[in-house]
C-alpha atoms as a PDB file:
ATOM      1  CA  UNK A   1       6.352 -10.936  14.680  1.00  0.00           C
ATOM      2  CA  UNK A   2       4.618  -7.573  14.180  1.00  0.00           C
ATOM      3  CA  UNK A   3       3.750  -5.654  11.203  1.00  0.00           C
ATOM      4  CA  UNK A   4       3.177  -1.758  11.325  1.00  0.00           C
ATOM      5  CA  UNK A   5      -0.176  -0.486   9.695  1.00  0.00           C
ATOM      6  CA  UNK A   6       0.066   3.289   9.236  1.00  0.00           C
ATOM      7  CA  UNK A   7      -3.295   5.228   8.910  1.00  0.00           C
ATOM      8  CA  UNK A   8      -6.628   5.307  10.805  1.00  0.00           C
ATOM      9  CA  UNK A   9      -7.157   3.911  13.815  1.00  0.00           C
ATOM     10  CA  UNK A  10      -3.833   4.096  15.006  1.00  0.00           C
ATOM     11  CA  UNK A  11      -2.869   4.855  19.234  1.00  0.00           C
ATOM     12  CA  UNK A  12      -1.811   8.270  19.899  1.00  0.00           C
ATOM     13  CA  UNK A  13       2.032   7.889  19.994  1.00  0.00           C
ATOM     14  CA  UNK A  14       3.156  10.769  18.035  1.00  0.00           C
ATOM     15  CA  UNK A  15       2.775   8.730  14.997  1.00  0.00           C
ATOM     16  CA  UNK A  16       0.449   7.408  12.758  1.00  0.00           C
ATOM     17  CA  UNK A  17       1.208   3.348  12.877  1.00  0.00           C
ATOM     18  CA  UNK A  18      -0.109   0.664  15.043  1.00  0.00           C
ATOM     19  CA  UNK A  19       0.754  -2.582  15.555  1.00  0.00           C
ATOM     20  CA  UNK A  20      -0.694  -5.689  13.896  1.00  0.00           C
ATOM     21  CA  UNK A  21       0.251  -9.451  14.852  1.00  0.00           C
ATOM     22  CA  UNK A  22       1.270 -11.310  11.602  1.00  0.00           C
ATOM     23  CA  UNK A  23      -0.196 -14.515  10.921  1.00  0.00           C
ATOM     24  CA  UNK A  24       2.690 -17.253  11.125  1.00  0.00           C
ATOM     25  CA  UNK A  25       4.219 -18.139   7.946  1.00  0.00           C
ATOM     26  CA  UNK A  26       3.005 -15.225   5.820  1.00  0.00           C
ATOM     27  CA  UNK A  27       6.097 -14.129   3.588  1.00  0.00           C
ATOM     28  CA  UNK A  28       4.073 -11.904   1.199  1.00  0.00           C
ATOM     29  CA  UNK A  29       3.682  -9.226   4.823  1.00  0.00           C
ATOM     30  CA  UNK A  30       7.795  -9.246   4.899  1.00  0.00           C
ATOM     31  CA  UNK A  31       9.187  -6.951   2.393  1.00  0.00           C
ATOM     32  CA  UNK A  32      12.415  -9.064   3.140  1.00  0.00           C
ATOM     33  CA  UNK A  33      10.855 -11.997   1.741  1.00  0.00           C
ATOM     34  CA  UNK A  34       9.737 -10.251  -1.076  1.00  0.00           C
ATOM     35  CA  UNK A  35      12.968  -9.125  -2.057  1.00  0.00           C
ATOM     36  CA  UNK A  36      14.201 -12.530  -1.799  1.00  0.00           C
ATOM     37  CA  UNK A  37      11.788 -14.249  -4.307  1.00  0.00           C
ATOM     38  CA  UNK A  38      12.316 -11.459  -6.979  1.00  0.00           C
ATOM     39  CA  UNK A  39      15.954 -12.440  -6.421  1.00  0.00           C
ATOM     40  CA  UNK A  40      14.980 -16.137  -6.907  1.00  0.00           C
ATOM     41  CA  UNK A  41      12.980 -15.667  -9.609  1.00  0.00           C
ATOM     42  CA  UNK A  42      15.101 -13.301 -11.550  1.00  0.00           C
ATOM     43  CA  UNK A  43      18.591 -13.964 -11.482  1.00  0.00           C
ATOM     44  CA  UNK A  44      19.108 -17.401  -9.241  1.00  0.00           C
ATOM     45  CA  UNK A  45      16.964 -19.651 -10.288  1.00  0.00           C
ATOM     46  CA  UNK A  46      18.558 -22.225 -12.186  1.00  0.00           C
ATOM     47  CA  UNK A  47      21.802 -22.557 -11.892  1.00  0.00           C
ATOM     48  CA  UNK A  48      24.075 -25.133 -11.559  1.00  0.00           C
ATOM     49  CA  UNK A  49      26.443 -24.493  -9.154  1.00  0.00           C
ATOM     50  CA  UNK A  50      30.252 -25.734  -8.243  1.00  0.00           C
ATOM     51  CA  UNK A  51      30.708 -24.380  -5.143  1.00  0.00           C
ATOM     52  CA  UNK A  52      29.814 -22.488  -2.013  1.00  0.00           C
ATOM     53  CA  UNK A  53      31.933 -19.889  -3.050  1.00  0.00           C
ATOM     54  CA  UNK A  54      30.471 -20.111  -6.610  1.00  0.00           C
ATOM     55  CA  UNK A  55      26.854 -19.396  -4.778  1.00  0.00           C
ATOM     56  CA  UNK A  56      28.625 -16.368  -2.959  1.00  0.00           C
ATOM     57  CA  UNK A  57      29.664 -15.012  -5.575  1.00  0.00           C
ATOM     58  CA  UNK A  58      26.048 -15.465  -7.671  1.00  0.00           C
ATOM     59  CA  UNK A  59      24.011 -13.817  -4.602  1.00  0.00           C
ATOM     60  CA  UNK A  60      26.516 -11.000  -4.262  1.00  0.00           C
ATOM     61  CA  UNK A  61      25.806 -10.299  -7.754  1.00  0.00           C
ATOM     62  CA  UNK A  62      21.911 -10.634  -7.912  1.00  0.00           C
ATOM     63  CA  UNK A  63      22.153  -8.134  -4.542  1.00  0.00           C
ATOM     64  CA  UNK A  64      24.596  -5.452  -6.347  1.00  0.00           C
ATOM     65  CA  UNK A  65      22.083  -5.851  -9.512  1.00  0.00           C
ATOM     66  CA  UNK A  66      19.078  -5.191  -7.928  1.00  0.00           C
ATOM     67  CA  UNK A  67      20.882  -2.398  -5.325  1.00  0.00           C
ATOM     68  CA  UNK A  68      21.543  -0.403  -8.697  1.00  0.00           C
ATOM     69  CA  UNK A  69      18.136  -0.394  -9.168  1.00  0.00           C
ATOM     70  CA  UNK A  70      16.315   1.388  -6.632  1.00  0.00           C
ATOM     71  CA  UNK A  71      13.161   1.999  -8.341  1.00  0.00           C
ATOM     72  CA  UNK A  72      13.004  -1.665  -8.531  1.00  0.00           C
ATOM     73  CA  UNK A  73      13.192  -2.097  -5.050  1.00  0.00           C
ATOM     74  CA  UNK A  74      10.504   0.417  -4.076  1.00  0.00           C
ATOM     75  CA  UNK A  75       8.598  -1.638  -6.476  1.00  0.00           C
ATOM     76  CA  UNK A  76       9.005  -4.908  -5.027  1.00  0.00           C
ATOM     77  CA  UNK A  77       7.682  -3.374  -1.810  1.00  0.00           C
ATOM     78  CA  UNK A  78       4.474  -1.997  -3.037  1.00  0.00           C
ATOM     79  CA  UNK A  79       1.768  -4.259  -3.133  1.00  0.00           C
ATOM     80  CA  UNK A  80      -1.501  -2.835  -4.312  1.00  0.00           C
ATOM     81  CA  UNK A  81      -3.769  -4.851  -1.946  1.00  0.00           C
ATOM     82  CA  UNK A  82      -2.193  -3.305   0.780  1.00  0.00           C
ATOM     83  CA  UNK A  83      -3.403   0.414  -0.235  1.00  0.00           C
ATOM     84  CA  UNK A  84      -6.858  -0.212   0.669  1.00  0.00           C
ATOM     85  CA  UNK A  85      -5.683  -0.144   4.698  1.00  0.00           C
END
């Protein structure tokens, strides 16, 4: 996996990004994973479930809640340490 870096330093592609390898097993570089464990943490951690359908219908909601919320999301993906780049 590769993570983008934008700012100094970066090759002369027309853009201001290089690549950087990720080290292996480091969720707090993937927004994705990010998203995920506000999800967790928020709206489905526990719960006692009946079903797979019942766990469907749980996630679906925790994504439409925090889809209505898009400052939230832009939140999520701004980490302060990473501003010092």
């Amino acid at each position: 996996m590769q993570a983008f870096i934008f700012g100094k330093g970066a090759p002369t592609f027309g853009c201001k990004c290089h690549s950087l390898a990720e080290a292996p097993k480091c969720p707090e570089l993937n927004p994705v994973e990010n998203v995920w464990q506000f999800l967790r943490d928020n709206w489905l951690s526990n719960l006692i479930l009946k079903s797979y359908d019942d766990l469907v219908d749980h996630c679906c909601e925790a994504w439409n809640k925090l889809v209505d919320q898009p400052w939230r999301i832009m939140s999520i993906g701004l980490r302060q340490w990473a501003h010092g780049f």
